[in-house]
C-alpha atoms as a PDB file:
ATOM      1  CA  UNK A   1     -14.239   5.068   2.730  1.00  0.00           C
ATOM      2  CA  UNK A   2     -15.760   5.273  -0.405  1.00  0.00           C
ATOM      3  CA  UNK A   3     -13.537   7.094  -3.061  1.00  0.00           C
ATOM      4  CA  UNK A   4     -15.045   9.027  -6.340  1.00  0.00           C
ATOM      5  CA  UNK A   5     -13.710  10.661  -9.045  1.00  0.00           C
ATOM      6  CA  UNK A   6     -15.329  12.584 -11.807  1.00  0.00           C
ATOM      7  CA  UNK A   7     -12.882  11.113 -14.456  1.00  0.00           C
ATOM      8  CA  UNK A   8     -14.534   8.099 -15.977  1.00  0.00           C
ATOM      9  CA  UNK A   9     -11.426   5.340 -15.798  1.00  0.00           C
ATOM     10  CA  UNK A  10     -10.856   3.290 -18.520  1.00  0.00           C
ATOM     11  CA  UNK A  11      -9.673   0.486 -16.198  1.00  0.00           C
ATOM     12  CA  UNK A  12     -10.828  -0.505 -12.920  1.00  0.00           C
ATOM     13  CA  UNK A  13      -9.102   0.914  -9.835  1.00  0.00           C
ATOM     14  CA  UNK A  14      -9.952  -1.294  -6.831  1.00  0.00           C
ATOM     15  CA  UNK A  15      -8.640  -0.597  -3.241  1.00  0.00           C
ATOM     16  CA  UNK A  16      -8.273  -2.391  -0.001  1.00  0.00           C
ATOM     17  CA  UNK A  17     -11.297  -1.485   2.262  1.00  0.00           C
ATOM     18  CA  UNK A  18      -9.626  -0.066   5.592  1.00  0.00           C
ATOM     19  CA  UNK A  19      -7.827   2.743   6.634  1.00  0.00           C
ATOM     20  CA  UNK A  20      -4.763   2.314   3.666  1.00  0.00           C
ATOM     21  CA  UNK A  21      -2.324   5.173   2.850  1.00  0.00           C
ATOM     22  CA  UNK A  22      -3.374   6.728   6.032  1.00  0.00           C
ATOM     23  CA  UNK A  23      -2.358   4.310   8.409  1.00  0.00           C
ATOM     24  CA  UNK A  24       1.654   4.633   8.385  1.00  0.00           C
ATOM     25  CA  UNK A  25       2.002   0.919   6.528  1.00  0.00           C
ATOM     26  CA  UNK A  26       3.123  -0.511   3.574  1.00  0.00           C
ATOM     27  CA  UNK A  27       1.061  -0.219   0.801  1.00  0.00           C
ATOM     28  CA  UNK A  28       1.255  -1.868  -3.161  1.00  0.00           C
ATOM     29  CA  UNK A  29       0.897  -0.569  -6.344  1.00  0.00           C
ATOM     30  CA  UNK A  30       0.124  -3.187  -8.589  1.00  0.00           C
ATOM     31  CA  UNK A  31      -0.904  -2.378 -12.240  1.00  0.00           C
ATOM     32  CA  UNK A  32      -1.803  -4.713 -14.816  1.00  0.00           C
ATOM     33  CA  UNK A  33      -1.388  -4.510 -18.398  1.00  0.00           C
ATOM     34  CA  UNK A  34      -3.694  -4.776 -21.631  1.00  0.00           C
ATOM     35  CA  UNK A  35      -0.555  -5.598 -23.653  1.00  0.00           C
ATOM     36  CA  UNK A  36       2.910  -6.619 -22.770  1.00  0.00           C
ATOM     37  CA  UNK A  37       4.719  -4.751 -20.828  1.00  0.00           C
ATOM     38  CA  UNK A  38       7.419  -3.135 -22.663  1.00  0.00           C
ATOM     39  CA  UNK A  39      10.626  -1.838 -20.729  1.00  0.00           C
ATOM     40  CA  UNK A  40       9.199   1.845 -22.399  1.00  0.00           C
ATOM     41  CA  UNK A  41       5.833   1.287 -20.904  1.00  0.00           C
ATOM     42  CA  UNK A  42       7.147   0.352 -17.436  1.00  0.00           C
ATOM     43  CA  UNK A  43       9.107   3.551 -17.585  1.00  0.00           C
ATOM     44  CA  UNK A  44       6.635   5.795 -18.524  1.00  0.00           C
ATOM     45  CA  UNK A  45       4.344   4.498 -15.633  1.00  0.00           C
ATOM     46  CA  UNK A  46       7.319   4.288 -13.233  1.00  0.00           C
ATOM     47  CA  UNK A  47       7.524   8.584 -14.174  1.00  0.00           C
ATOM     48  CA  UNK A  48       4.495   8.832 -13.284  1.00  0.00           C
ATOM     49  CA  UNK A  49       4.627   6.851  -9.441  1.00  0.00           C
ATOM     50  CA  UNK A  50       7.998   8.781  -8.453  1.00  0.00           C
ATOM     51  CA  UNK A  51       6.558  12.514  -8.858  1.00  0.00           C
ATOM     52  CA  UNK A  52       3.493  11.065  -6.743  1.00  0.00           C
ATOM     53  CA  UNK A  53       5.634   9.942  -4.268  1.00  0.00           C
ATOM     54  CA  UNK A  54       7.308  12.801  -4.376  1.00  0.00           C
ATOM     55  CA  UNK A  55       3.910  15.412  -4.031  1.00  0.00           C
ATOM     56  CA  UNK A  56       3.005  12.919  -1.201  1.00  0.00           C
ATOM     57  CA  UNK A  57       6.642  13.474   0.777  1.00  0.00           C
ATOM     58  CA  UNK A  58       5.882  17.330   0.458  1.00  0.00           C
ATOM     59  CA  UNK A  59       3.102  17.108   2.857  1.00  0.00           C
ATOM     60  CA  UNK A  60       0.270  18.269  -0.090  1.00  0.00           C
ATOM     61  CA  UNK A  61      -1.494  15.147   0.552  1.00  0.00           C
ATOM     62  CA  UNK A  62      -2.108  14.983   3.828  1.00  0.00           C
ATOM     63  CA  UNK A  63      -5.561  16.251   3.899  1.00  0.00           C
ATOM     64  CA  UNK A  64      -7.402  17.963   6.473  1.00  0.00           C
ATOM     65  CA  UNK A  65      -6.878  15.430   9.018  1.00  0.00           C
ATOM     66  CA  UNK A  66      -3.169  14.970   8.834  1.00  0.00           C
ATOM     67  CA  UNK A  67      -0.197  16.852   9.897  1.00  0.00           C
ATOM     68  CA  UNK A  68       1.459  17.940   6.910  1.00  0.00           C
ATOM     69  CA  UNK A  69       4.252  17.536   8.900  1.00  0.00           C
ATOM     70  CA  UNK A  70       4.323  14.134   9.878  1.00  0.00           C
ATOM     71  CA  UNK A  71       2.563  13.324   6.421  1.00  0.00           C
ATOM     72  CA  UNK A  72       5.077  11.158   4.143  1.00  0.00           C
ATOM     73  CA  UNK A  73       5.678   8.404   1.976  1.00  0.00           C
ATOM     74  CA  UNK A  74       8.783   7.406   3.003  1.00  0.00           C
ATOM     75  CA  UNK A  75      10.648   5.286   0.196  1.00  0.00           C
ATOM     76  CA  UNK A  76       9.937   3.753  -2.939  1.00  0.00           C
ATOM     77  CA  UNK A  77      11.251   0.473  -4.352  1.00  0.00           C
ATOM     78  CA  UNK A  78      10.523  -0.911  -8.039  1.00  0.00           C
ATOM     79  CA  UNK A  79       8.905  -1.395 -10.600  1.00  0.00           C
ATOM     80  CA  UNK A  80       9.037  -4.871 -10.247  1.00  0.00           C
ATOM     81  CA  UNK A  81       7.130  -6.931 -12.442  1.00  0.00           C
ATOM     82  CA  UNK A  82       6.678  -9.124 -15.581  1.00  0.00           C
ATOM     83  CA  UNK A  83       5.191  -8.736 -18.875  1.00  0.00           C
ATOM     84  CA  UNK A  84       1.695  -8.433 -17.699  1.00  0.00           C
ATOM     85  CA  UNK A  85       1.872  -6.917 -14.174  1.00  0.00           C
ATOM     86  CA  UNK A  86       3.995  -4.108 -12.857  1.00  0.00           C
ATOM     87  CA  UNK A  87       4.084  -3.165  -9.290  1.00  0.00           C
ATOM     88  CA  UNK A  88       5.920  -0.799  -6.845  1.00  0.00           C
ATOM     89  CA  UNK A  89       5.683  -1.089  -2.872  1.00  0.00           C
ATOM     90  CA  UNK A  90       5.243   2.013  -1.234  1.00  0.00           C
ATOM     91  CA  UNK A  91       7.100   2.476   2.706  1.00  0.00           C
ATOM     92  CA  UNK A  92       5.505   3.976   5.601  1.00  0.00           C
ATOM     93  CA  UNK A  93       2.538   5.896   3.697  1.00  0.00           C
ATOM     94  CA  UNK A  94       0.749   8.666   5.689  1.00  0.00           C
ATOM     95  CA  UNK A  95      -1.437  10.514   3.402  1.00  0.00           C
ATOM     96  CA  UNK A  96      -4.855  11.204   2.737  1.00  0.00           C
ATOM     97  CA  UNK A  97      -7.259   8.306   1.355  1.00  0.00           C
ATOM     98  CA  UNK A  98      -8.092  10.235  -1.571  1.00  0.00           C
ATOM     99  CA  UNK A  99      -4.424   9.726  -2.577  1.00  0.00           C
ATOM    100  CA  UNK A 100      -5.522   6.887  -4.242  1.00  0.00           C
ATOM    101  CA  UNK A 101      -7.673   8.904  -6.542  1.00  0.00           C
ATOM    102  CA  UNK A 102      -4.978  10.993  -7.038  1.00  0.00           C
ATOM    103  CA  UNK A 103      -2.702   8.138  -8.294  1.00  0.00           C
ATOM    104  CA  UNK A 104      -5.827   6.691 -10.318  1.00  0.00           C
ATOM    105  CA  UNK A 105      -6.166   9.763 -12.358  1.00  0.00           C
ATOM    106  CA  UNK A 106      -2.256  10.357 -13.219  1.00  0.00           C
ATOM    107  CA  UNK A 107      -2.054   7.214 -14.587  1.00  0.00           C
ATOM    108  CA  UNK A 108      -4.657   8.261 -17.476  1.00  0.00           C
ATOM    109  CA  UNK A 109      -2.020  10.223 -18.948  1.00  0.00           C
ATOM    110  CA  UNK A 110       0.115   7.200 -19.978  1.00  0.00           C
ATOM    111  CA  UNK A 111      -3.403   4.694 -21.459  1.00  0.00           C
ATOM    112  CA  UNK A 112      -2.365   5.652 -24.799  1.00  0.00           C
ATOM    113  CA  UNK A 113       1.304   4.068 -24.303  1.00  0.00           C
ATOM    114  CA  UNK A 114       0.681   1.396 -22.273  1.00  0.00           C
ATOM    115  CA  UNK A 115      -3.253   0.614 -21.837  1.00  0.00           C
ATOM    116  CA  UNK A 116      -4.115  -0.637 -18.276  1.00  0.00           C
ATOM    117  CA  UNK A 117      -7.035  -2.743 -17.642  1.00  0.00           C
ATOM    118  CA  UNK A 118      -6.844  -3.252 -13.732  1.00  0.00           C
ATOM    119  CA  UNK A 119      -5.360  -0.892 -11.303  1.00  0.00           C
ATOM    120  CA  UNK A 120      -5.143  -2.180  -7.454  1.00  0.00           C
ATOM    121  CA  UNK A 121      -3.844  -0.147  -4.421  1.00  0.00           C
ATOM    122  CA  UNK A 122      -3.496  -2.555  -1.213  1.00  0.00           C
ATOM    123  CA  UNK A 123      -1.150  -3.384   1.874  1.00  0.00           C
ATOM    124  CA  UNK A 124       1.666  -4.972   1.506  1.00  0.00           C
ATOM    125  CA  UNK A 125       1.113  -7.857   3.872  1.00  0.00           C
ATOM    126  CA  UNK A 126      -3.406  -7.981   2.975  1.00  0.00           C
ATOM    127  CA  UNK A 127      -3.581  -8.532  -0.804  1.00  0.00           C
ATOM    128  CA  UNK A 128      -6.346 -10.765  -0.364  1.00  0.00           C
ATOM    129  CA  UNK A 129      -8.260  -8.171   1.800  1.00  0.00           C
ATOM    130  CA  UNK A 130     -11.935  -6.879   0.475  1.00  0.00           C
ATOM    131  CA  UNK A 131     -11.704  -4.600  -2.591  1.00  0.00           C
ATOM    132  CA  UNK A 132     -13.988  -1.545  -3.515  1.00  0.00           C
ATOM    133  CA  UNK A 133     -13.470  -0.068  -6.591  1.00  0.00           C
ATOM    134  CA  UNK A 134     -13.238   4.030  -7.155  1.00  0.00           C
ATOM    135  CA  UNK A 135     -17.052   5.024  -8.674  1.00  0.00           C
ATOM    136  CA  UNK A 136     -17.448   7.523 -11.200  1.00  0.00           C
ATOM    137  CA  UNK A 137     -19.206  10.793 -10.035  1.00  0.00           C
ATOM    138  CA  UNK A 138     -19.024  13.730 -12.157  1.00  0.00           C
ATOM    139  CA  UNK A 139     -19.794  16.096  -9.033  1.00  0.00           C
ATOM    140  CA  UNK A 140     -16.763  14.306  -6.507  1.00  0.00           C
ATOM    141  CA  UNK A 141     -13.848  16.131  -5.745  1.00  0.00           C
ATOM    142  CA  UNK A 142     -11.598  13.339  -5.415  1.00  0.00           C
ATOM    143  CA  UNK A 143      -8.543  15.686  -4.166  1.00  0.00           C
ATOM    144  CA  UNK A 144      -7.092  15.882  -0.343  1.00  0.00           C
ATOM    145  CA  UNK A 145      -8.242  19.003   1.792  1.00  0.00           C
ATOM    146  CA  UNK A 146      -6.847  21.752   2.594  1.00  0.00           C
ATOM    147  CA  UNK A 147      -5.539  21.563   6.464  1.00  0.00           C
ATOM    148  CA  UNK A 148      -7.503  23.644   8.430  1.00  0.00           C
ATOM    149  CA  UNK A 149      -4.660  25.409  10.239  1.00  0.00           C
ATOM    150  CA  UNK A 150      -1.555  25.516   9.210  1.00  0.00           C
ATOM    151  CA  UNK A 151      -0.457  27.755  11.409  1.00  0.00           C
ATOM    152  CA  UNK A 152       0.034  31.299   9.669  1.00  0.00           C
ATOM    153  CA  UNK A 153      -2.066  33.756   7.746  1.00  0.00           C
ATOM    154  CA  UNK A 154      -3.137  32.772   4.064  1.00  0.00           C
ATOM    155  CA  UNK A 155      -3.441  35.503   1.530  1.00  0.00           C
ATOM    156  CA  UNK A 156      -5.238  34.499  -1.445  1.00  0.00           C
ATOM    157  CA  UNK A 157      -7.157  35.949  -4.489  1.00  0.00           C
ATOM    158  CA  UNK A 158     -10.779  34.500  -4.894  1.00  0.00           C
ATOM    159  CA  UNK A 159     -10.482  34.292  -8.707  1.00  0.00           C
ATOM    160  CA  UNK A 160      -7.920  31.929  -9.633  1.00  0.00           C
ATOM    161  CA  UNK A 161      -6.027  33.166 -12.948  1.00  0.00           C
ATOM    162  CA  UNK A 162      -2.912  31.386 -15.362  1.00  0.00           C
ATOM    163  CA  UNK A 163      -0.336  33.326 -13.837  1.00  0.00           C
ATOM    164  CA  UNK A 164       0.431  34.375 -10.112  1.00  0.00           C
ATOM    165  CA  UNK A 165       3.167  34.558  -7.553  1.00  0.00           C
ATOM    166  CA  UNK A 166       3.463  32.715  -4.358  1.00  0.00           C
ATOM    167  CA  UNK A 167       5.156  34.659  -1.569  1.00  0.00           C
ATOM    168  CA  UNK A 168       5.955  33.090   1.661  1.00  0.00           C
ATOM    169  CA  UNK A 169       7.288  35.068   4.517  1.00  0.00           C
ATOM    170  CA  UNK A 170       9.376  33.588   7.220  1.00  0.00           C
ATOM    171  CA  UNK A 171      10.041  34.956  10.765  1.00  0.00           C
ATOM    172  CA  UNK A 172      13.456  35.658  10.232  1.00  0.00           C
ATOM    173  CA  UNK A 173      16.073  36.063   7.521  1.00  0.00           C
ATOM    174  CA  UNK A 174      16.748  32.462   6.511  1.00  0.00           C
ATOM    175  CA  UNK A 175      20.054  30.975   5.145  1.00  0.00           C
ATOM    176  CA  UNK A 176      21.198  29.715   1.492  1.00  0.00           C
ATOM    177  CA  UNK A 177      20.988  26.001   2.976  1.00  0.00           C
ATOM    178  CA  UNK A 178      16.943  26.716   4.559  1.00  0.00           C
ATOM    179  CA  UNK A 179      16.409  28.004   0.876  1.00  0.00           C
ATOM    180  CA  UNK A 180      17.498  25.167  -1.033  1.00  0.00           C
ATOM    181  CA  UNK A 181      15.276  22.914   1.406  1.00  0.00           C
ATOM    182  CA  UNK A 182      12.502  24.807   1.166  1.00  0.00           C
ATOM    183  CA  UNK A 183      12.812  25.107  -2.743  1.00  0.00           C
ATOM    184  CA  UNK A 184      12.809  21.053  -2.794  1.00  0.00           C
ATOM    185  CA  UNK A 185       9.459  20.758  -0.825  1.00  0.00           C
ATOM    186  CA  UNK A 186       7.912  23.444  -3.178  1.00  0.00           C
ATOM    187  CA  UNK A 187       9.295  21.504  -5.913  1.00  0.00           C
ATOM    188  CA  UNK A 188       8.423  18.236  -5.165  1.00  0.00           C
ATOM    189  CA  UNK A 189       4.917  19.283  -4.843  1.00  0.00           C
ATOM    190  CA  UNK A 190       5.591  21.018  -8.905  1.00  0.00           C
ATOM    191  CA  UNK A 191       6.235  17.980  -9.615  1.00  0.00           C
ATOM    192  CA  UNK A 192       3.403  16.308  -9.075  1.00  0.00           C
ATOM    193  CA  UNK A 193       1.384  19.269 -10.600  1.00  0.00           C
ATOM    194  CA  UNK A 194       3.477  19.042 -13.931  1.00  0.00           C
ATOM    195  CA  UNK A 195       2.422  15.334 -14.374  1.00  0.00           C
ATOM    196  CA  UNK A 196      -1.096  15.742 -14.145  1.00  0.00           C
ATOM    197  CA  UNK A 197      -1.611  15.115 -10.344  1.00  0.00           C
ATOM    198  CA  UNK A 198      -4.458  18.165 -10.388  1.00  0.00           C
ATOM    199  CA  UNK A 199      -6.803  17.061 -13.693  1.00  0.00           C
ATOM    200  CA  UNK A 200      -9.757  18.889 -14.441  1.00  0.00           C
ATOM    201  CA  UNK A 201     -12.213  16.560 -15.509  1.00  0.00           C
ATOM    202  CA  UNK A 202     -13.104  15.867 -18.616  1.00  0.00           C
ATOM    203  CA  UNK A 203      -9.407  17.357 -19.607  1.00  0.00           C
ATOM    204  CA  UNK A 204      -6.609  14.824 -19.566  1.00  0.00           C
ATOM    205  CA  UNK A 205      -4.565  15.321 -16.435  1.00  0.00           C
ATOM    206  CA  UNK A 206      -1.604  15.621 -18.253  1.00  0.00           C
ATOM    207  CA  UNK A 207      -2.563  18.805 -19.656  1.00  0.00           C
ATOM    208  CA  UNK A 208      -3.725  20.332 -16.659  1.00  0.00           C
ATOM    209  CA  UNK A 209      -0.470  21.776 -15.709  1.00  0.00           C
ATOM    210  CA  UNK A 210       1.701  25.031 -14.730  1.00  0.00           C
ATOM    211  CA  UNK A 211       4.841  26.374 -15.876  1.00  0.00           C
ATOM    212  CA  UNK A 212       6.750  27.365 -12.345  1.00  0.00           C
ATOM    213  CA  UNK A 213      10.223  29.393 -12.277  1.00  0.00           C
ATOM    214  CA  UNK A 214      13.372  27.200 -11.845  1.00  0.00           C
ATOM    215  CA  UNK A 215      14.132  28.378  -8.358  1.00  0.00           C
ATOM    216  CA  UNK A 216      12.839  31.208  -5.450  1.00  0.00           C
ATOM    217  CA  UNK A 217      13.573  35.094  -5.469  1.00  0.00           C
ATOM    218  CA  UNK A 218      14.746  35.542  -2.181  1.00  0.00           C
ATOM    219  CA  UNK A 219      14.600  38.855  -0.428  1.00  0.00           C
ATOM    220  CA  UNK A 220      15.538  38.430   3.196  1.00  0.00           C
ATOM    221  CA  UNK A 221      12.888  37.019   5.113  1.00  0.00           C
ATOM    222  CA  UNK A 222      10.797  36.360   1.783  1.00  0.00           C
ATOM    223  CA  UNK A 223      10.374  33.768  -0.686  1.00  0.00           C
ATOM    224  CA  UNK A 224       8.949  34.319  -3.865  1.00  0.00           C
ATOM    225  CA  UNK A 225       7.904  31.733  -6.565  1.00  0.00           C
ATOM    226  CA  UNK A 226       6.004  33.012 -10.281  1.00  0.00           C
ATOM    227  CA  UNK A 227       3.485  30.545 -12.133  1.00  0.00           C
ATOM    228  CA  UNK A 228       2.455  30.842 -15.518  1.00  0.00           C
ATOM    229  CA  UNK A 229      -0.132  28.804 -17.515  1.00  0.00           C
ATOM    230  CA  UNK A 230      -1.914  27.009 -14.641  1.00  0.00           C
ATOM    231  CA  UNK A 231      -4.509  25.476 -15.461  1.00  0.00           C
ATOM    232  CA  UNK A 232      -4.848  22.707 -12.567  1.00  0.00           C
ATOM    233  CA  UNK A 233      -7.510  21.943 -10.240  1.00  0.00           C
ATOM    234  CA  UNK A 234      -7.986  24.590  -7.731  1.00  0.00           C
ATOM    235  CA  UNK A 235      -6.780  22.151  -4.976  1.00  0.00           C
ATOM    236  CA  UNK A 236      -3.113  21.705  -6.354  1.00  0.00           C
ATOM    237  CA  UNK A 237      -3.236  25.141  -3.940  1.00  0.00           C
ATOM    238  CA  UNK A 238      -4.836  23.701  -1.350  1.00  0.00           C
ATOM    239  CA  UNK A 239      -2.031  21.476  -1.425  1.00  0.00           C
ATOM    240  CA  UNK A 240       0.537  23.815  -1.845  1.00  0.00           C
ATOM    241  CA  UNK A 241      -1.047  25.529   1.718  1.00  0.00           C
ATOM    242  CA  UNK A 242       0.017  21.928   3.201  1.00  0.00           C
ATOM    243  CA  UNK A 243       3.671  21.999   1.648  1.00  0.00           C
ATOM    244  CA  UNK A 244       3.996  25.462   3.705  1.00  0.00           C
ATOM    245  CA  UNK A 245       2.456  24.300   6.582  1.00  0.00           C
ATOM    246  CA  UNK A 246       5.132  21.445   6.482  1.00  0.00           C
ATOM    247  CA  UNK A 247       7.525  23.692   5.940  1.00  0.00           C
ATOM    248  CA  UNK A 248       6.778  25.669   8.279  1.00  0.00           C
ATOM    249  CA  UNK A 249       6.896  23.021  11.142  1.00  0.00           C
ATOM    250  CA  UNK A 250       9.868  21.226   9.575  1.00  0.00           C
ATOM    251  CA  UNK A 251      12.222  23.694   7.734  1.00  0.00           C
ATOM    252  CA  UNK A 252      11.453  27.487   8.639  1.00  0.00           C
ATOM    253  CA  UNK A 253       8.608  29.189  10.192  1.00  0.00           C
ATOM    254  CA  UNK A 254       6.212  30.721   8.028  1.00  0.00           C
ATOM    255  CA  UNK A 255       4.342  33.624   9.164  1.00  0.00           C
ATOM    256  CA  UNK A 256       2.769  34.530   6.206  1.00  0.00           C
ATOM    257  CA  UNK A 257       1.592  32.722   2.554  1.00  0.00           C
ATOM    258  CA  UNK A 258       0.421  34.737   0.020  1.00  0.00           C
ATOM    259  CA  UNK A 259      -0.802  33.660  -3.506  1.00  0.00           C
ATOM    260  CA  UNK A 260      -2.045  36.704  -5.710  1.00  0.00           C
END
């Protein structure tokens, strides 16, 4: 699959050719460095990589093709590394290809800190497996679908503005302990958004945030989440869609999603 992205990368982004973060393997993250790689570089990349895992283990990746459900990267273990090459292995990945592209652009945010020259996203156990490298196109949209059904009624305006709310309806009265797990899906996938996982090219992805309240209002059978200052890619909601429809299949059934 051939992956665009309409940010123009000041490093090259190469990626094994074959069904990768899809395929429910091991995959590496290996980065490698213009300068040495200071223990404050390694971090700031390393807070980049755990927020993507963590938008990935939501479900919001998964695409159109994927059960959000069963849609997961399972654990993370680094950075490992020396002065010139940092890398991070990635367990059990099942997430859409464009993923990658994802990844790619989040990492712009830290070039200024720690330049990268080469970025290269392969399985564990096929390093030495043909490479294609992520193409500039100004018109791609390099993010993950929306799934097609995700099995409730979505509400949503057609005119995206900075601040909405997010109301998710359940089919019955849930408990304090079905709250707090459905608050950490919705935040893991705020998360991501808050570190630049939704640029909007030319801007840096970094800045293409959201400000999101701390935690749900809760009014029975109802969840309700308020967003201020987006000003993300329209598909961070397309993602948020799959977080409910993993929700819904692995917390609490939804029966109703509305963003207005």
């Amino acid at each position: 699959m051939q992956l665009s992205s309409p940010y123009s990368f000041p490093y090259q982004v190469l990626y094994e050719d074959a069904p990768l973060m899809s395929a429910g393997q091991d995959v590496r993250i290996r980065v490698t460095l213009g300068g040495i790689g200071t223990a404050a570089a390694v971090d700031a990349l390393d807070a980049l990589v755990t927020p993507f895992v963590m938008l990935a283990s939501s479900g919001a990746l998964s695409g159109d093709r994927i059960d959000p459900a069963t849609s997961a990267i399972n654990d993370k273990e680094g950075p490992f590394g020396d002065a010139k090459v940092v890398e991070w292995l990635l367990r059990s990945c099942r997430v859409d290809e464009r993923s990658i592209t994802v990844l790619a652009q989040m990492f712009l945010s830290v070039q200024d800190i720690c330049p990268i020259t080469r970025l290269t996203i392969s399985g564990a156990h096929t390093p030495g497996a043909t490479q294609l490298a992520v193409s500039n196109s100004p018109s791609a949209n390099p993010y993950p679908e929306t799934v097609a059904d995700p099995g409730f009624p979505v509400e949503r305006e057609p005119e995206l503005y900075p601040e909405f709310v997010v109301r998710a309806d359940f089919a019955e009265q849930i408990s304090a302990e079905v709250v707090t797990d459905v608050d950490a899906e919705v935040f893991s996938w705020a998360a991501g958004l808050l570190s630049g996982a939704y640029g909007v090219a030319p801007i840096r992805p970094d800045e293409c945030t959201a400000t999101i309240d701390e935690e749900s209002v809760q009014i029975k059978s109802e969840l309700t989440w308020s967003l201020t200052r987006f000003r993300a890619h329209p598909a961070a909601l397309g993602g948020l869609i799959n977080v409910f429809a993993a929700v819904s299949r692995r917390v609490a059934r939804v029966t109703r999603l509305a963003i207005e």
